[in-house]
C-alpha atoms as a PDB file:
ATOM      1  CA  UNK A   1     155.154 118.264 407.189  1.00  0.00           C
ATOM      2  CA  UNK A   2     154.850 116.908 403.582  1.00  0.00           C
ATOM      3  CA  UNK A   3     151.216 117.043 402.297  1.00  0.00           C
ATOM      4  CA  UNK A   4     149.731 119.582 405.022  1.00  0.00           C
ATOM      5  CA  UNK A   5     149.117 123.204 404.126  1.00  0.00           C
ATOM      6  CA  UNK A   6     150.751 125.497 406.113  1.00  0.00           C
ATOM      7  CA  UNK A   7     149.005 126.842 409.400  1.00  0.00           C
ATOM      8  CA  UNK A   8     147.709 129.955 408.838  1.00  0.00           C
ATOM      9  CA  UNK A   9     149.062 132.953 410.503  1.00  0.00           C
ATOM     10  CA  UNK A  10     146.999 136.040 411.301  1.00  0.00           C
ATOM     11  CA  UNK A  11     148.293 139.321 410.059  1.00  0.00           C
ATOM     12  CA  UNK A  12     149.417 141.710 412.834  1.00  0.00           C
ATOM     13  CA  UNK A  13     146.998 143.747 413.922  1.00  0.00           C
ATOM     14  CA  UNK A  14     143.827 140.870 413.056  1.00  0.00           C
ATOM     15  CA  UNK A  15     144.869 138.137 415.517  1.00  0.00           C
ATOM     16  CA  UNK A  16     141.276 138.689 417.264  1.00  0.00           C
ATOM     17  CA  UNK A  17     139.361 138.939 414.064  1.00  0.00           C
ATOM     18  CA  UNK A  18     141.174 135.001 413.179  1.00  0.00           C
ATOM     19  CA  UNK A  19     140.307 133.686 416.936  1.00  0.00           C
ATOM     20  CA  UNK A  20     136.633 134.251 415.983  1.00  0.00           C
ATOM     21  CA  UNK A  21     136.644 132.307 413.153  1.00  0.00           C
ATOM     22  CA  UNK A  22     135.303 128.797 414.200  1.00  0.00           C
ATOM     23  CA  UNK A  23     133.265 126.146 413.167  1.00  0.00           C
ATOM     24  CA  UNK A  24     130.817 126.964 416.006  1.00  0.00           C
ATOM     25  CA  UNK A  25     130.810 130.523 414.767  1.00  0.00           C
ATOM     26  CA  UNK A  26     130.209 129.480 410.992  1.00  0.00           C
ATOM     27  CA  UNK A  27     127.496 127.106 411.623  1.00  0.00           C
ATOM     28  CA  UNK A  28     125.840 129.625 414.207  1.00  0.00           C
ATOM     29  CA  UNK A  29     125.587 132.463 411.723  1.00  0.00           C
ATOM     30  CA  UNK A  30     124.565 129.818 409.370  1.00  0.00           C
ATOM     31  CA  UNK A  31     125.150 131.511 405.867  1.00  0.00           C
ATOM     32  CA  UNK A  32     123.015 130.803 402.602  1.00  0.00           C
ATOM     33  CA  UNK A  33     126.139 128.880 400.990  1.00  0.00           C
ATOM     34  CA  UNK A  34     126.142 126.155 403.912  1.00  0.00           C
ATOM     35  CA  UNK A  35     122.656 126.179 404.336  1.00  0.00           C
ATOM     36  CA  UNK A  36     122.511 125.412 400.119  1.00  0.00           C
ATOM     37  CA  UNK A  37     125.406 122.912 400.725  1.00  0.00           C
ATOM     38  CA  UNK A  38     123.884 121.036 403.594  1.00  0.00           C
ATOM     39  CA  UNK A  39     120.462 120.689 401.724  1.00  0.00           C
ATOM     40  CA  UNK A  40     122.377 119.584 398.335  1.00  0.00           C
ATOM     41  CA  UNK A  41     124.375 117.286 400.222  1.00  0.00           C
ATOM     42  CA  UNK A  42     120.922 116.383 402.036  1.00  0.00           C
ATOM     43  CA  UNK A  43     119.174 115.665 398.862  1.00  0.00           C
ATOM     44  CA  UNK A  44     122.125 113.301 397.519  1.00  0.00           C
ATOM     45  CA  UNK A  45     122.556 111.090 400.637  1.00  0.00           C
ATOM     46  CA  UNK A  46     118.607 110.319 400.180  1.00  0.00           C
ATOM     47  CA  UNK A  47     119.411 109.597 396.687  1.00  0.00           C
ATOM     48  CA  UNK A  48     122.156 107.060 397.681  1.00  0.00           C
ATOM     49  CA  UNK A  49     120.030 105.645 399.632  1.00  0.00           C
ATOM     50  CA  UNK A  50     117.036 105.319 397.253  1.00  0.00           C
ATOM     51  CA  UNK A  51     114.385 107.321 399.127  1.00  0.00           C
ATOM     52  CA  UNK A  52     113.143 108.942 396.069  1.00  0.00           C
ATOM     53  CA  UNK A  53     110.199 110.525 398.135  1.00  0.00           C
ATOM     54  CA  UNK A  54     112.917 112.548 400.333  1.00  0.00           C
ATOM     55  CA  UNK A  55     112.543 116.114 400.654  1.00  0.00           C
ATOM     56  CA  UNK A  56     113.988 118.224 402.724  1.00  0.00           C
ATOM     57  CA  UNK A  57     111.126 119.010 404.909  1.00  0.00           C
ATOM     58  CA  UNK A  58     111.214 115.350 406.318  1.00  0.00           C
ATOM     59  CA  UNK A  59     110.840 115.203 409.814  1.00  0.00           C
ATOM     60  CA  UNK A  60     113.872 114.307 411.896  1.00  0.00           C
ATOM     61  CA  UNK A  61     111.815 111.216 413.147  1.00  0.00           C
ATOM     62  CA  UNK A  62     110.961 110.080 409.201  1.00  0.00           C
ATOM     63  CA  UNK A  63     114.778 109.607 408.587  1.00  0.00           C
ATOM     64  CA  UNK A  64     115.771 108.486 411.787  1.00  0.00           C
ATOM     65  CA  UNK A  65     113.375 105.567 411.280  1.00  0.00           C
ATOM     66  CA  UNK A  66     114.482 104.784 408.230  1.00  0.00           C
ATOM     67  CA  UNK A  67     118.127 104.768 408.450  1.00  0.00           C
ATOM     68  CA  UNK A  68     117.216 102.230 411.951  1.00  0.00           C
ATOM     69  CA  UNK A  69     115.481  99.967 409.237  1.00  0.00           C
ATOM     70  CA  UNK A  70     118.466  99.925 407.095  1.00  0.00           C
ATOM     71  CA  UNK A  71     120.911  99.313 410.043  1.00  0.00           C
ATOM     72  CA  UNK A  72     118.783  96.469 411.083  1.00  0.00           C
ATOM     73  CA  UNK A  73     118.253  95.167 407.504  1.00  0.00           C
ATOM     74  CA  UNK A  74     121.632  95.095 407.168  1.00  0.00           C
ATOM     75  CA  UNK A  75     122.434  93.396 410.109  1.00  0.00           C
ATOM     76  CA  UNK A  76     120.486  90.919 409.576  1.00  0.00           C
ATOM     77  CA  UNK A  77     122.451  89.611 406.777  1.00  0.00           C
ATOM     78  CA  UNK A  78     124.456  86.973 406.981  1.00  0.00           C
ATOM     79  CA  UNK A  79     128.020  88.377 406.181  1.00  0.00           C
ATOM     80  CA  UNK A  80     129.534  88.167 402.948  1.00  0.00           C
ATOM     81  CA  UNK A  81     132.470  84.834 402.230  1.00  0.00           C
END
């Protein structure tokens, strides 16, 4: 198909080796480059969203609250003509 990359195809001899590689996998072993890519990715959705106090040891609940605010803020608005 036009646009798509072609599916990748495990040498012989490694078709085990490519079954193991998964998302689930990834995230489980959780290297340093995802972990450094979630927190920079982190850091610039609080940016966006102008919580210049954000750090990335913000608990779960502190966040959650927040983004409820903004959902309900935004609701609230009457909708744009």
């Amino acid at each position: 198909m036009a646009g798509f990359p072609k599916r990748p195809v495990a040498k012989p001899g490694h078709e085990a080796e490519l079954k193991k590689r998964t998302l689930t996998n990834l995230y489980n072993a959780r290297p340093a480059w995802l972990d450094m890519a979630h927190k920079q990715l982190d850091q610039a959705v609080a940016a966006a969203y102008g919580w210049t106090d954000y750090t990335p040891e913000m608990p779960d609940e502190e966040i959650l609250r927040r983004l409820l605010a903004l959902n309900l803020e935004r609701t609230a608005r009457p909708a744009a003509a």
